[in-house]
C-alpha atoms as a PDB file:
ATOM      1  CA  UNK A   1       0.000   0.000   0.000  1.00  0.00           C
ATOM      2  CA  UNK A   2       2.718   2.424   1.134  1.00  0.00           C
ATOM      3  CA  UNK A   3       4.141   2.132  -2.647  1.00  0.00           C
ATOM      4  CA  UNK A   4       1.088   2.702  -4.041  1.00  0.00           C
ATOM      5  CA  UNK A   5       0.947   5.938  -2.318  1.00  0.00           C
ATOM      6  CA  UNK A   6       4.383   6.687  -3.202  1.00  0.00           C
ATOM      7  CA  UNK A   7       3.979   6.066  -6.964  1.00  0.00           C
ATOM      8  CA  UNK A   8       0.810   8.462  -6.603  1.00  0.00           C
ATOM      9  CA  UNK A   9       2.818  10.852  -4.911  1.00  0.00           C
ATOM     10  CA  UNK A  10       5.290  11.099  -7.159  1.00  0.00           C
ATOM     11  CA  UNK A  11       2.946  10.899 -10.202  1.00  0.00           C
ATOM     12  CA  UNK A  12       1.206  13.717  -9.299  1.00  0.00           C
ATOM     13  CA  UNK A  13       4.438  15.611  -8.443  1.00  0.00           C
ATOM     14  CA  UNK A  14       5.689  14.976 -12.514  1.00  0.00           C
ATOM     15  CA  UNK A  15       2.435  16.060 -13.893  1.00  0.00           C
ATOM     16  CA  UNK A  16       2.384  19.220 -11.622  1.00  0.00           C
ATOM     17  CA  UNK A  17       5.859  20.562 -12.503  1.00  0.00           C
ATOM     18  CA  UNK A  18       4.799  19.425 -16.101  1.00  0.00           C
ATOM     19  CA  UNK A  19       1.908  21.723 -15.815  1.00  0.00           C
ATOM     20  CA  UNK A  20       4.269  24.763 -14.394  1.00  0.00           C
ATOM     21  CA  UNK A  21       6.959  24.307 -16.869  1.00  0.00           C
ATOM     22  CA  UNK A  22       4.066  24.132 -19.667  1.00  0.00           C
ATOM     23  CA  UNK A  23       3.866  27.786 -19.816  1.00  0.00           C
ATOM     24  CA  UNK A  24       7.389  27.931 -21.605  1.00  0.00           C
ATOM     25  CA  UNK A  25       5.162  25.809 -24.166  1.00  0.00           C
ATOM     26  CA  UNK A  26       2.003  27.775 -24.582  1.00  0.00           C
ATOM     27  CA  UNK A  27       4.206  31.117 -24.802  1.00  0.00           C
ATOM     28  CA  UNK A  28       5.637  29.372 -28.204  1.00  0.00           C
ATOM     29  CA  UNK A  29       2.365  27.889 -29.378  1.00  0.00           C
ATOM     30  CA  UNK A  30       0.984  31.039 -29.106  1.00  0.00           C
ATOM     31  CA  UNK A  31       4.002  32.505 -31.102  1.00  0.00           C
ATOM     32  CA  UNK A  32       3.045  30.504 -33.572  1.00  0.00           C
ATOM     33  CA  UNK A  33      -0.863  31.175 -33.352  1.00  0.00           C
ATOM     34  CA  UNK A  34      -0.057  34.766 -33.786  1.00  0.00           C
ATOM     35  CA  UNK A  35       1.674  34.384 -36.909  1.00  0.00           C
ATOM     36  CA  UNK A  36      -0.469  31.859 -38.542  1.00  0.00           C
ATOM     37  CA  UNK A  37      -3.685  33.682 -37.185  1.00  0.00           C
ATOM     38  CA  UNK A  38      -2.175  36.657 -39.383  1.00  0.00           C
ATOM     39  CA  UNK A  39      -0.897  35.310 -42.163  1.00  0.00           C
ATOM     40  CA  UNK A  40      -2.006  32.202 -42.407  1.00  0.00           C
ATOM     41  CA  UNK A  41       1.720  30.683 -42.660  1.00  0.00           C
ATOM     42  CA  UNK A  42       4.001  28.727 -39.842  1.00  0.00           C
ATOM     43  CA  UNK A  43       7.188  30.917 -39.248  1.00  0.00           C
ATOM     44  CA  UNK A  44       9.434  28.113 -38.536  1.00  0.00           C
ATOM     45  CA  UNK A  45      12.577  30.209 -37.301  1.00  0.00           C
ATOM     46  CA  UNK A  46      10.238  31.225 -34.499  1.00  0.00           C
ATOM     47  CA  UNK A  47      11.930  29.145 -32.161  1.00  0.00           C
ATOM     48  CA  UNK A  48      15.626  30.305 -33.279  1.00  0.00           C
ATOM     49  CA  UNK A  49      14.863  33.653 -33.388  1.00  0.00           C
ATOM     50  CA  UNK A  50      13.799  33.103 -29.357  1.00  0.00           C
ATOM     51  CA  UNK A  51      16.534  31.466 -28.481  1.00  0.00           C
ATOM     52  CA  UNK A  52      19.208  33.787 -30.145  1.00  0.00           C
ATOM     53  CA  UNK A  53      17.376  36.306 -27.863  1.00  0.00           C
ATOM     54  CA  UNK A  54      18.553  34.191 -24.743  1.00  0.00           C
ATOM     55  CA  UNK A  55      21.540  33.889 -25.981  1.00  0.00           C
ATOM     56  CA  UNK A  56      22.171  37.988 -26.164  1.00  0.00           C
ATOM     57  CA  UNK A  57      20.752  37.995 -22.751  1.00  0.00           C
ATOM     58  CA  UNK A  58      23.344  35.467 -21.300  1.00  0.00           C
ATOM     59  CA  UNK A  59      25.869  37.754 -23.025  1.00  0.00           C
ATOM     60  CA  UNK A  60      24.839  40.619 -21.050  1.00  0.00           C
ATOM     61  CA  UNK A  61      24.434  38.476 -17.670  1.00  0.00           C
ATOM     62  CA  UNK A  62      28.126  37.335 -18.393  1.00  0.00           C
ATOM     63  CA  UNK A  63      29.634  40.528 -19.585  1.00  0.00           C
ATOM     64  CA  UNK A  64      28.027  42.806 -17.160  1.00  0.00           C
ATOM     65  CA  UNK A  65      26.693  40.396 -14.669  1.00  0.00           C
ATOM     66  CA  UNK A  66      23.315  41.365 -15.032  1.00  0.00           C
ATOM     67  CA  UNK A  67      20.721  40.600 -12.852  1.00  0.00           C
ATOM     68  CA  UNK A  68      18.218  37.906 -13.921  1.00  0.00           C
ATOM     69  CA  UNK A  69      14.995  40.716 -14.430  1.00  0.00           C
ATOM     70  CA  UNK A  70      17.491  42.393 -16.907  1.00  0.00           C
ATOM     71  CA  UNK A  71      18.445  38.992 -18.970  1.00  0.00           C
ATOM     72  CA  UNK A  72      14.626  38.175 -19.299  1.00  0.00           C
ATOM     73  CA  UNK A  73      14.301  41.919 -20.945  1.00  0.00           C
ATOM     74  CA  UNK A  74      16.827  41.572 -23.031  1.00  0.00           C
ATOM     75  CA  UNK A  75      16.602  38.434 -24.474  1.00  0.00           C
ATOM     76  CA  UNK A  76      13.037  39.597 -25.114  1.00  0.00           C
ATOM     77  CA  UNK A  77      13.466  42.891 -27.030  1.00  0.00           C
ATOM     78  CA  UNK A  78      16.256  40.771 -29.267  1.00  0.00           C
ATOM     79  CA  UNK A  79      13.838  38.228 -29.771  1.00  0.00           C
ATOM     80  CA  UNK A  80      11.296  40.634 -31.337  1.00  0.00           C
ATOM     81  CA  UNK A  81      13.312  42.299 -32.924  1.00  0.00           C
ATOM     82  CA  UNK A  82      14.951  38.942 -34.317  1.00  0.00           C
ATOM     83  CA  UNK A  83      10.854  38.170 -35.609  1.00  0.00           C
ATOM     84  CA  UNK A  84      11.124  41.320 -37.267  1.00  0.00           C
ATOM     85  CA  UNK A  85      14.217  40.714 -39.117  1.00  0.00           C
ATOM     86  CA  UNK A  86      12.930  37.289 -39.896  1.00  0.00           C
ATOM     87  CA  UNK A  87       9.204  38.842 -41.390  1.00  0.00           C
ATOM     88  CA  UNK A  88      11.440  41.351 -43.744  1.00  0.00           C
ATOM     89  CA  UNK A  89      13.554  38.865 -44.810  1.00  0.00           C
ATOM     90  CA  UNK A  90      11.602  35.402 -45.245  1.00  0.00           C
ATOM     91  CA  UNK A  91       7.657  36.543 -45.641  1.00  0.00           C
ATOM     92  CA  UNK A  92       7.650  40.237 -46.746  1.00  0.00           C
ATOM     93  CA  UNK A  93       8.474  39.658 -50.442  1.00  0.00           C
ATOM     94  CA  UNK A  94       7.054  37.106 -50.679  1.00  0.00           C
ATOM     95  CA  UNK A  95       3.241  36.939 -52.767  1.00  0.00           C
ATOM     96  CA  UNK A  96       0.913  35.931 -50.387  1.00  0.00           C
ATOM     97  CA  UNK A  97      -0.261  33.204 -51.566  1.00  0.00           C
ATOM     98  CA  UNK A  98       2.843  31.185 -52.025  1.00  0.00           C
ATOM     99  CA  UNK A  99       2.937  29.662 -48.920  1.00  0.00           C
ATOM    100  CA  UNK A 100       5.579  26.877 -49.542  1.00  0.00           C
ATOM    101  CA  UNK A 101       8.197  29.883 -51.015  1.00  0.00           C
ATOM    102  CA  UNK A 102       7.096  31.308 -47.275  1.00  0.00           C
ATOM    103  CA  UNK A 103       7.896  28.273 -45.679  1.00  0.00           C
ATOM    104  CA  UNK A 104      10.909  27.144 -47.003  1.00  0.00           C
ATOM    105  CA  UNK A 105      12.854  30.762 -46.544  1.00  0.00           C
ATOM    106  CA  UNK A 106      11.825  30.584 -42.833  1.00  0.00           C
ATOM    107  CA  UNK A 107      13.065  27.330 -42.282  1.00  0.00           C
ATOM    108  CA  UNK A 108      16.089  28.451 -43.997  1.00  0.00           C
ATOM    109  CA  UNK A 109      16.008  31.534 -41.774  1.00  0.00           C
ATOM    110  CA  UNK A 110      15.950  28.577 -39.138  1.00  0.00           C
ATOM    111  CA  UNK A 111      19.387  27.005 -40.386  1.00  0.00           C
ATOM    112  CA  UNK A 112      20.546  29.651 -40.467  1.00  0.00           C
ATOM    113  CA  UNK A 113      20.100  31.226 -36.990  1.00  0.00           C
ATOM    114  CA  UNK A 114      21.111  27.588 -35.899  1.00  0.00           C
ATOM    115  CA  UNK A 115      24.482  27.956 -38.024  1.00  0.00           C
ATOM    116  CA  UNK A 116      25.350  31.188 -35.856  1.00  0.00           C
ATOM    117  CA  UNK A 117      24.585  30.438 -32.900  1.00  0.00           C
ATOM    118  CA  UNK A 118      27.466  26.972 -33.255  1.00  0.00           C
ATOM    119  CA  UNK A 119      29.658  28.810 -34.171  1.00  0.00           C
ATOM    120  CA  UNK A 120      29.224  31.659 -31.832  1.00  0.00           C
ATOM    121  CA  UNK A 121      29.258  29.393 -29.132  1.00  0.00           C
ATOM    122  CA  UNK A 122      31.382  26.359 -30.772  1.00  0.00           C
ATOM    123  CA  UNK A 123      27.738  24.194 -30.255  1.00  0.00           C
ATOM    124  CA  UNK A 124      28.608  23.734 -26.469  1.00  0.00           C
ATOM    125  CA  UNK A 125      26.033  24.155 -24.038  1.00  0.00           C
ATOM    126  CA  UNK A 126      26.399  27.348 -21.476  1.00  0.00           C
ATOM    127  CA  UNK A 127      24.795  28.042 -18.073  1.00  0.00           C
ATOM    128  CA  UNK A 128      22.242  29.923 -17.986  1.00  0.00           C
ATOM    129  CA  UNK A 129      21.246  31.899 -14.516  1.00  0.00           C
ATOM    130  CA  UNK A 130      19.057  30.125 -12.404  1.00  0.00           C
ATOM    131  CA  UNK A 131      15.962  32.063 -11.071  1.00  0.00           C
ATOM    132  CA  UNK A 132      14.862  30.964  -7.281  1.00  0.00           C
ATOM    133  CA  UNK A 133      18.353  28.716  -6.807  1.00  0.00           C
ATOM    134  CA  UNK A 134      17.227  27.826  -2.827  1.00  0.00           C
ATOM    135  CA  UNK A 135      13.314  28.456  -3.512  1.00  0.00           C
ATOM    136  CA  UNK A 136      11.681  24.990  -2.649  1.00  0.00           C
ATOM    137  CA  UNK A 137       8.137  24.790  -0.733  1.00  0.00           C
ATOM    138  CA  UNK A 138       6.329  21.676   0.787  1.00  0.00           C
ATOM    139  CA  UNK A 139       2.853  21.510   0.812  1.00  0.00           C
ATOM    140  CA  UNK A 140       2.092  18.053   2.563  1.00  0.00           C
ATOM    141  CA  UNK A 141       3.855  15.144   0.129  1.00  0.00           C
ATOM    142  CA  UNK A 142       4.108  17.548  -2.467  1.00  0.00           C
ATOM    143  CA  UNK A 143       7.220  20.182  -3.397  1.00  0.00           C
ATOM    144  CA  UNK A 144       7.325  22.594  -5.384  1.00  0.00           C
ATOM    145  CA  UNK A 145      10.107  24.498  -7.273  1.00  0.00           C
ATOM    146  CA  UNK A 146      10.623  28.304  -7.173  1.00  0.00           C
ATOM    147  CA  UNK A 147      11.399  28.525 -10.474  1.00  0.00           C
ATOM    148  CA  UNK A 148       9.113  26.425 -11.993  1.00  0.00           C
ATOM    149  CA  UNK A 149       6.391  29.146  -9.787  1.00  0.00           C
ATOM    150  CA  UNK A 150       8.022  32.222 -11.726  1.00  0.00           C
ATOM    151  CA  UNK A 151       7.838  30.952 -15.296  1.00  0.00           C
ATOM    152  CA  UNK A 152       4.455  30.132 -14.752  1.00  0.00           C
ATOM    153  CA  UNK A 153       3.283  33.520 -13.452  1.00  0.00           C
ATOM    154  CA  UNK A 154       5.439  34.778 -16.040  1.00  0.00           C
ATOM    155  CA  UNK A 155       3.599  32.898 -18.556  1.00  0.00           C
ATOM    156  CA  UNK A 156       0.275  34.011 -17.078  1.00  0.00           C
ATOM    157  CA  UNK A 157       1.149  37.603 -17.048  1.00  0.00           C
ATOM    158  CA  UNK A 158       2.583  37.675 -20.559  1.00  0.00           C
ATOM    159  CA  UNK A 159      -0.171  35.882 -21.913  1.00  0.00           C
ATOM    160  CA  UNK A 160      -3.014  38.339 -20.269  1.00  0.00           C
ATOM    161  CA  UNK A 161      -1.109  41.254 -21.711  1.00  0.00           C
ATOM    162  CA  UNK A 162      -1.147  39.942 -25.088  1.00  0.00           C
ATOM    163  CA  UNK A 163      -5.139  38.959 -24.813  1.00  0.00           C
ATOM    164  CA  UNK A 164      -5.701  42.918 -23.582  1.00  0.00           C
ATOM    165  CA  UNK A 165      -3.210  43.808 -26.537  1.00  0.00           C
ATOM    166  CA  UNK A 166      -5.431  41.913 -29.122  1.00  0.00           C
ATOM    167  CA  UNK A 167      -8.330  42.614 -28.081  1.00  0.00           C
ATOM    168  CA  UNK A 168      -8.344  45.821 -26.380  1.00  0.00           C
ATOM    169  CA  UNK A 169      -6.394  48.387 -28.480  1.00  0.00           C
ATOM    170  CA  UNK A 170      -6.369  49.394 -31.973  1.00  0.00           C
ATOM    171  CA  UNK A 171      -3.168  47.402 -33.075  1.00  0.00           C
ATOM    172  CA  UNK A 172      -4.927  44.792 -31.979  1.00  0.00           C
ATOM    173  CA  UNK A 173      -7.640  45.472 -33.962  1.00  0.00           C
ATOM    174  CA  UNK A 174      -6.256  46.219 -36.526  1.00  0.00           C
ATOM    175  CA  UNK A 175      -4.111  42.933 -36.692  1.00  0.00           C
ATOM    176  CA  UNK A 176      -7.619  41.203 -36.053  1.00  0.00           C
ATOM    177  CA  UNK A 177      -8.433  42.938 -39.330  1.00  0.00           C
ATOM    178  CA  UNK A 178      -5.822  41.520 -41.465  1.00  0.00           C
ATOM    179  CA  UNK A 179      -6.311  38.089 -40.381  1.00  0.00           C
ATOM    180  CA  UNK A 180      -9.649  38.394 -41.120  1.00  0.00           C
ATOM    181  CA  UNK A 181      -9.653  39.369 -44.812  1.00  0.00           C
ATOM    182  CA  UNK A 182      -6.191  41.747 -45.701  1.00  0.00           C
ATOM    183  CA  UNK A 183      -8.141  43.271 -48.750  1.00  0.00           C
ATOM    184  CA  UNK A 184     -10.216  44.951 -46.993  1.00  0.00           C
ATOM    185  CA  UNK A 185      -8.330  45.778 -44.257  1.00  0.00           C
ATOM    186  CA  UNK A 186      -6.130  48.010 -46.535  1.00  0.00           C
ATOM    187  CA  UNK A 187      -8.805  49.729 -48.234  1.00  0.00           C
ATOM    188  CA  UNK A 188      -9.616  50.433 -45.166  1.00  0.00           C
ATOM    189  CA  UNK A 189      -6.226  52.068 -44.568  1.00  0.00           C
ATOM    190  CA  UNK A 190      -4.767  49.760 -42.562  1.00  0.00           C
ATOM    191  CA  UNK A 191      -0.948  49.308 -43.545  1.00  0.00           C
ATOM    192  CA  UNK A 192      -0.643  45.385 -43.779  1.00  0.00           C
ATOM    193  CA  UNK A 193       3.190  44.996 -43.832  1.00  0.00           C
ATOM    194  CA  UNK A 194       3.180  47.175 -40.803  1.00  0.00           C
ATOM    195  CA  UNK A 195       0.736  45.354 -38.863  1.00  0.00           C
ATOM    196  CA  UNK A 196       2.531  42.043 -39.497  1.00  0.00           C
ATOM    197  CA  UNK A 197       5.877  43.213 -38.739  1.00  0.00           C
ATOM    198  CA  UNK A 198       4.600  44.354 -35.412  1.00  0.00           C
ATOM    199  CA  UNK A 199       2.609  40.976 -35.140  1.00  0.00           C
ATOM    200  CA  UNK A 200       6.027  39.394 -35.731  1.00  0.00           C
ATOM    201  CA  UNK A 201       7.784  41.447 -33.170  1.00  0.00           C
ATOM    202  CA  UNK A 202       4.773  40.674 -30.583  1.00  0.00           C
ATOM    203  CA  UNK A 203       5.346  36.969 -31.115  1.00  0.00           C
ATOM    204  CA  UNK A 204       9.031  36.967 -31.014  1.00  0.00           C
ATOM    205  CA  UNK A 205       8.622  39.168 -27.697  1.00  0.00           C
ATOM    206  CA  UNK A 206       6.935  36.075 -26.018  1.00  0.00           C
ATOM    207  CA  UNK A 207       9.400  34.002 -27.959  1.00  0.00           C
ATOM    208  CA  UNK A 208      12.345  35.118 -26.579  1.00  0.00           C
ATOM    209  CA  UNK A 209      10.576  35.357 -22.562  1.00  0.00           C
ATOM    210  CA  UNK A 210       9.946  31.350 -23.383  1.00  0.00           C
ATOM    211  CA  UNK A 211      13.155  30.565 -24.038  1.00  0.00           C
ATOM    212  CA  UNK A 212      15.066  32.694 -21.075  1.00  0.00           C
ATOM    213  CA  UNK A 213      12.430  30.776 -19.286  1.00  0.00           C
ATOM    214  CA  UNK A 214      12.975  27.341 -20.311  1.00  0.00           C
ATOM    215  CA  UNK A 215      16.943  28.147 -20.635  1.00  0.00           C
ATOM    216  CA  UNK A 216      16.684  28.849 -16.742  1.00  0.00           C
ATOM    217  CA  UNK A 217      14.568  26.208 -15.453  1.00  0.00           C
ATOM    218  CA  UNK A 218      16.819  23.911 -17.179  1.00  0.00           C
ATOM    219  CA  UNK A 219      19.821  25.863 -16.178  1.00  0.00           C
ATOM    220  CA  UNK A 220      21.794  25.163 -19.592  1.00  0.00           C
ATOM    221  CA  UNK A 221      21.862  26.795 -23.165  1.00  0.00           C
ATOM    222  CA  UNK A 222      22.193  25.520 -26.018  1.00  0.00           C
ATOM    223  CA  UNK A 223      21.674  25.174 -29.784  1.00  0.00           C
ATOM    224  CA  UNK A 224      19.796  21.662 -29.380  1.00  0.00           C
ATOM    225  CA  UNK A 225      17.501  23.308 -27.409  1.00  0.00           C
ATOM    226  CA  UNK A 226      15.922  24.920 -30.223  1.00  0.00           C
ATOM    227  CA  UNK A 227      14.144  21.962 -32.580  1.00  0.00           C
ATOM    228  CA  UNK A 228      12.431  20.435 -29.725  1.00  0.00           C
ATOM    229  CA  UNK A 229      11.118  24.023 -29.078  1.00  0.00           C
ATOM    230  CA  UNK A 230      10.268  24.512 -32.780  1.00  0.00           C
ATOM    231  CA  UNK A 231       8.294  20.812 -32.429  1.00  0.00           C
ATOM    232  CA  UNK A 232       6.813  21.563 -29.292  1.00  0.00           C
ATOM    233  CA  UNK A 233       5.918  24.195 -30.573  1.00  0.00           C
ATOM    234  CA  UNK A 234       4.028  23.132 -33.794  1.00  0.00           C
ATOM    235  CA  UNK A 235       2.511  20.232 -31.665  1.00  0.00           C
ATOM    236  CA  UNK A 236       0.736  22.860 -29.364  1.00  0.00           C
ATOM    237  CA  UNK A 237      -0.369  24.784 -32.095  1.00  0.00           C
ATOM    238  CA  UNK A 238      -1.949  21.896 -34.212  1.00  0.00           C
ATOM    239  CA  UNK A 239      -3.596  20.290 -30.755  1.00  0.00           C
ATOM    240  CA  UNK A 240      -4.762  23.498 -29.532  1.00  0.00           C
ATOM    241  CA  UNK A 241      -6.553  24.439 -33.087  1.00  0.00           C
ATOM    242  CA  UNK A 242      -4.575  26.469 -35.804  1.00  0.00           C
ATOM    243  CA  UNK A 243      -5.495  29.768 -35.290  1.00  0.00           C
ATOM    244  CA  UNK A 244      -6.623  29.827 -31.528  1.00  0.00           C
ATOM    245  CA  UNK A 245      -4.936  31.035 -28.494  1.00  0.00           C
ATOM    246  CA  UNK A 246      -7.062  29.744 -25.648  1.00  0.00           C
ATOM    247  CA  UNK A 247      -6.082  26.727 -27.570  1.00  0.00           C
ATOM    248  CA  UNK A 248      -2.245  27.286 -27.509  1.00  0.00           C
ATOM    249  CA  UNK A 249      -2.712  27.863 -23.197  1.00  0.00           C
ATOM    250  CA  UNK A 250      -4.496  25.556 -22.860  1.00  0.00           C
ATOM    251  CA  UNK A 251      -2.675  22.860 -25.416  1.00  0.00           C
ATOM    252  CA  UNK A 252       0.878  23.961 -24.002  1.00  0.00           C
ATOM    253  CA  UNK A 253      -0.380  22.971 -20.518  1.00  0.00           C
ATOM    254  CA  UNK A 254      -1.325  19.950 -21.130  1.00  0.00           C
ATOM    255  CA  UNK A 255       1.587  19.066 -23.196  1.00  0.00           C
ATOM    256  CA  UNK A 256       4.086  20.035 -20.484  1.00  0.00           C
ATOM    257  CA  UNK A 257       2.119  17.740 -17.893  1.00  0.00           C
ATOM    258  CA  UNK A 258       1.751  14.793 -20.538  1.00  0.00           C
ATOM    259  CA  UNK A 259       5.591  15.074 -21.218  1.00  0.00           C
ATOM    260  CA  UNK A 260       6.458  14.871 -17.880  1.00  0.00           C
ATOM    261  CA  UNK A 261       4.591  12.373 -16.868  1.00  0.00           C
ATOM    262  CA  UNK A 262       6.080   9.764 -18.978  1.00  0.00           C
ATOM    263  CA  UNK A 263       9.467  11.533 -18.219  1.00  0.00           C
ATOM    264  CA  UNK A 264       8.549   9.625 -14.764  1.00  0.00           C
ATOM    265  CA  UNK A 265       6.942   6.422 -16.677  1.00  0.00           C
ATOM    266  CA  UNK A 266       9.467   6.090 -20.123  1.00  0.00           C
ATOM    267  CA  UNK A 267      12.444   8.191 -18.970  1.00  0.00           C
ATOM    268  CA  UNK A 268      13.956  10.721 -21.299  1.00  0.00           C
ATOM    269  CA  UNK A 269      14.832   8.574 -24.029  1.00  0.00           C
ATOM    270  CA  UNK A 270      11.218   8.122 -25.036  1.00  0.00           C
ATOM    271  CA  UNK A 271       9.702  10.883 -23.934  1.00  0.00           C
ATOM    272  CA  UNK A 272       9.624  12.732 -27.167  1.00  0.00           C
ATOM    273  CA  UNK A 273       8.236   9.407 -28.321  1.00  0.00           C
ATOM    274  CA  UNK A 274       5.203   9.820 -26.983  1.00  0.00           C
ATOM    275  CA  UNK A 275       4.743  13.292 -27.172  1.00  0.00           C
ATOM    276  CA  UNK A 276       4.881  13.251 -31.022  1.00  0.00           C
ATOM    277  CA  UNK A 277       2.648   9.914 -30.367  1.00  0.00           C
ATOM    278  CA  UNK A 278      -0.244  12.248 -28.886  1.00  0.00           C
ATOM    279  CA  UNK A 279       0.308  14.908 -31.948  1.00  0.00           C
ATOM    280  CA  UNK A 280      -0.962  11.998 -34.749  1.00  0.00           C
ATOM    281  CA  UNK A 281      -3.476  10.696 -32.201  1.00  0.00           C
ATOM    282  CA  UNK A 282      -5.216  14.110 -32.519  1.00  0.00           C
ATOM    283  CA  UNK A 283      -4.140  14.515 -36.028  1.00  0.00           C
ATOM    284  CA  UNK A 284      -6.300  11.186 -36.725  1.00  0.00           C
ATOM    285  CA  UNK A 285      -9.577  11.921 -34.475  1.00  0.00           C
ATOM    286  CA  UNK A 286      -9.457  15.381 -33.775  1.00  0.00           C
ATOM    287  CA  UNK A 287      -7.362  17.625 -36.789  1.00  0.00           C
ATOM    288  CA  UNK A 288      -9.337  20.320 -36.286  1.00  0.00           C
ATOM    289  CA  UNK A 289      -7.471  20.842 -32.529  1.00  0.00           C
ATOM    290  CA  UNK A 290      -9.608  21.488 -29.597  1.00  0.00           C
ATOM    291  CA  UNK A 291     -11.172  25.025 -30.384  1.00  0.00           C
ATOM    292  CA  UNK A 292     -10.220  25.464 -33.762  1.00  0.00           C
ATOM    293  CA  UNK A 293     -13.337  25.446 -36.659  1.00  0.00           C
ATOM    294  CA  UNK A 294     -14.069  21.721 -37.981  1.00  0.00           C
ATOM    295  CA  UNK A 295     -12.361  20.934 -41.224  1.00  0.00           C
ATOM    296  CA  UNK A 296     -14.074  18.880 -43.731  1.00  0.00           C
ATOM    297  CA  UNK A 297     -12.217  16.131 -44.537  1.00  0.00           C
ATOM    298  CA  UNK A 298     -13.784  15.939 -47.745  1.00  0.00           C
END
């Protein structure tokens, strides 16, 4: 009986810090939302573009040993404007409707990013500041992390600002607009390539807090960090609903908690496994995500 209640214990525990560290998850998946919700196209150097961002703000914590507040800025404000290098480069001359041409130059931009960042760093991982080193609370059985506390709040706070931001103000709006039908939005007078470089900039903003975030829960950076982000990801924004933020929360969640949880069962050699498992069990009977519109599979 008594390791029954320890497996349950402990169980519970994985899921739970899954569920904290899932934030670091949704902040990407909404990344991506933004973008496709905008344009209608995946930016796949999202991820690279974030964690270039942490990498600048490790620079400045090493250089100028910057206090951990100060990091998280700056490796946001170099993430956005990272998304807005990569919109001008890989999706502003590009026609609209040539979405692979889109595609392909940000996954290039990807490589790219990737490419620097070796051989910046020689492709050896670097550590990153921890948050709340000695933070550790006990409630019964249960512990929780410090860290694990502040990226979620983090998460939370970043992710009400951008709903007040969308939904709320006239950028917002206005962004709304162009997702909605970009035609009329510009007879309207509504400067498209201006509201998606901003939209960009938005979504590498949260890109770049994700990644400080995940950098310093893990306590390492490093390049191989950045395709499981990228996959993560795209596997919160297809389960959540292409398109749909309360999707991408609520998706990124319950990826974290699923991941960790066989982290406990499978270990980390198969964890991934089963992760990408989930993503084709809702690709088969549910492709349409959990709020986004059905899709006729017709």
């Amino acid at each position: 009986m008594e390791d029954f209640l320890y497996e349950v214990v402990e169980i519970t525990q994985a899921i739970w810090d899954g569920l904290l560290f899932g934030s670091t998850y949704a902040l990407i998946g909404i990344g991506f939302t933004l973008i496709f919700g905008a344009m209608g196209k995946l930016n796949m150097a999202y991820a690279g573009a974030a964690i270039a961002g942490s990498y600048v703000g490790l620079a400045v914590s090493m250089f100028f040993d910057a206090p951990i507040i100060l990091v998280f800025a700056v490796s946001a404000l170099v993430s956005a404007l990272m998304g807005y290098i990569v919109y001008q480069t890989c999706f502003r001359f590009i026609p609209t409707h040539n979405h692979l041409a889109a595609l392909m130059a940000s996954v290039g931009g990807l490589f790219l990013i990737d490419e620097v960042i070796v051989l910046a760093t020689r492709g050896s991982p670097m550590n990153f500041p921890a948050l709340f080193e000695d933070a550790y609370f006990e409630i019964g059985p249960f512990g929780i992390r410090g860290d694990l506390i502040f990226v979620f709040f983090i998460g939370l706070v970043s992710t009400v600002v951008l709903l007040y931001v969308l939904f709320k103000t006239r950028l917002g709006m206005a962004t709304r607009a162009v997702a909605q039908q970009d035609v009329a939005a510009q007879l309207c007078g509504i400067n498209i390539h201006r509201t998606n470089s901003i939209t960009f900039s938005i979504a590498g903003l949260l890109g770049g807090i994700a990644g400080a975030m995940t950098a310093a829960a893990v306590g390492v950076l490093s390049p191989v960090i950045i395709l499981p982000l990228t996959i993560k990801g795209l596997i919160v924004t297809v389960i959540g609903g292409l398109g749909s933020i309360p999707g991408a929360i609520i998706a990124g969640l319950f990826v974290g908690g699923f991941e960790n949880f066989f982290l406990y069962v499978r270990g980390i050699d198969e964890r991934d496994m089963y992760v990408v498992a989930l993503l084709f069990i809702f690709l088969v009977f549910r492709p349409n995500g959990l709020f986004s519109k059905t899709i006729n599979r017709d």
